[in-house]
Protein backbone atom coordinates (compact mmCIF):
# COMPACT_ATOMS: atom_id res chain seq x y z
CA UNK A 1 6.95 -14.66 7.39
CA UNK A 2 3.56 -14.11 7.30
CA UNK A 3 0.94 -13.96 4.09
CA UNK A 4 -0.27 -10.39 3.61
CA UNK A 5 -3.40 -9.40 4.55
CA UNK A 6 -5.98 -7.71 2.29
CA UNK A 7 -6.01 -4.12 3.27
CA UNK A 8 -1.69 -4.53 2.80
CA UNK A 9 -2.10 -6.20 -0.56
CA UNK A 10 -3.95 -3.20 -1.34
CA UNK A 11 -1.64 -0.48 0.01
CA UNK A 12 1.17 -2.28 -2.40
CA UNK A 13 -0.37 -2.15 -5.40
CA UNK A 14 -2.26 1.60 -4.71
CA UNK A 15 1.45 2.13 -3.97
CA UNK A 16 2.78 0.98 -7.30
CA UNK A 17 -0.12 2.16 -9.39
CA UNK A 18 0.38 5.79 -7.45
CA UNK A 19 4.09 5.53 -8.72
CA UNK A 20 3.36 4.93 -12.48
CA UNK A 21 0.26 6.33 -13.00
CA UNK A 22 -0.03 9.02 -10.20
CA UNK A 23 -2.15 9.52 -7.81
CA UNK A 24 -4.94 11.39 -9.25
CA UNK A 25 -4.79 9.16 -12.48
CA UNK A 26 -5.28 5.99 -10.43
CA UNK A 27 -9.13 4.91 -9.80
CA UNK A 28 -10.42 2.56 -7.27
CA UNK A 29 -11.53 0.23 -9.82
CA UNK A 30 -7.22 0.19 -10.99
CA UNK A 31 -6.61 -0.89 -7.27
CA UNK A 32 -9.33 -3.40 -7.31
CA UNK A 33 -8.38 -4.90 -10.30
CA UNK A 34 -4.52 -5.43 -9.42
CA UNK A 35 -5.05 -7.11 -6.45
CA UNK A 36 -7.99 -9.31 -7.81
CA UNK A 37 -10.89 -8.54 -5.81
CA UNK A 38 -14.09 -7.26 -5.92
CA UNK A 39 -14.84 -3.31 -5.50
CA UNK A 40 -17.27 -4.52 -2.41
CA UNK A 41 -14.10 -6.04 -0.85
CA UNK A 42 -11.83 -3.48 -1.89
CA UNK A 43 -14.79 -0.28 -0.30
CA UNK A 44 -14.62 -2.66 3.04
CA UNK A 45 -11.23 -1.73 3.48
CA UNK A 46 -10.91 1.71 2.42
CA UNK A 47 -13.58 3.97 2.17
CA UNK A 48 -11.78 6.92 0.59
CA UNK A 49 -8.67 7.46 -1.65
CA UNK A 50 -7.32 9.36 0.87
CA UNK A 51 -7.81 6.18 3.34
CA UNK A 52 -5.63 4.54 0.61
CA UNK A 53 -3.10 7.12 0.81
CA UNK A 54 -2.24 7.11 4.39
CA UNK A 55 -2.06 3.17 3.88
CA UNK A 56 0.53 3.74 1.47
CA UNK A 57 2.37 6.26 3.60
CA UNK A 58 1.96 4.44 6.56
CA UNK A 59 3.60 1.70 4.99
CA UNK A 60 6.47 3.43 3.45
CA UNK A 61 7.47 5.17 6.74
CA UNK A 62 7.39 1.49 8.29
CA UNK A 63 9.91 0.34 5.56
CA UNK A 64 12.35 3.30 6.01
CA UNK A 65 11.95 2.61 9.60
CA UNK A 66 13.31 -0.77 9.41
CA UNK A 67 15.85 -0.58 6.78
CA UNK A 68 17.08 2.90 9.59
CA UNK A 69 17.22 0.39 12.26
CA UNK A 70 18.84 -2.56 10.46
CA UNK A 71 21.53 0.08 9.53
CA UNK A 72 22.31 0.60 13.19
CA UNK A 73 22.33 -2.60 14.18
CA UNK A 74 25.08 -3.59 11.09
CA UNK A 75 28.69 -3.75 12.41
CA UNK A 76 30.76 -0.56 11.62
């Protein structure tokens, strides 16, 4: 397994912090500061909240899609 990279440790927490907070309650500076970088760093990565968004989507429907194929490969 492989570390995560920036942009994904990013996604994760936007992804947490858009599940207790909400969306439109979380800031960049929240995101930022859970993953322990800088806001430079973080605007390198994602430019827009919306940017963030799709990350977190993105990486949901990737999830479902392997937890969907590790279902069909299990034995009946």
């Amino acid at each position: 397994m492989h570390a995560k990279t920036t942009p994904d440790q990013i996604a994760a927490a936007a992804d947490e912090l858009f599940y207790r907070q909400r969306y439109e309650h979380t800031s960049f500076a929240d995101i930022a500061s859970a993953v322990h970088i800088s806001r430079g760093k973080f605007y390198y990565h994602f430019k827009t909240k919306d940017d963030i968004l799709t990350a977190v989507i993105e990486s949901r429907l990737a999830a479902t899609g392997r937890l969907l194929q590790q279902w069909q490969q299990a034995p009946p």
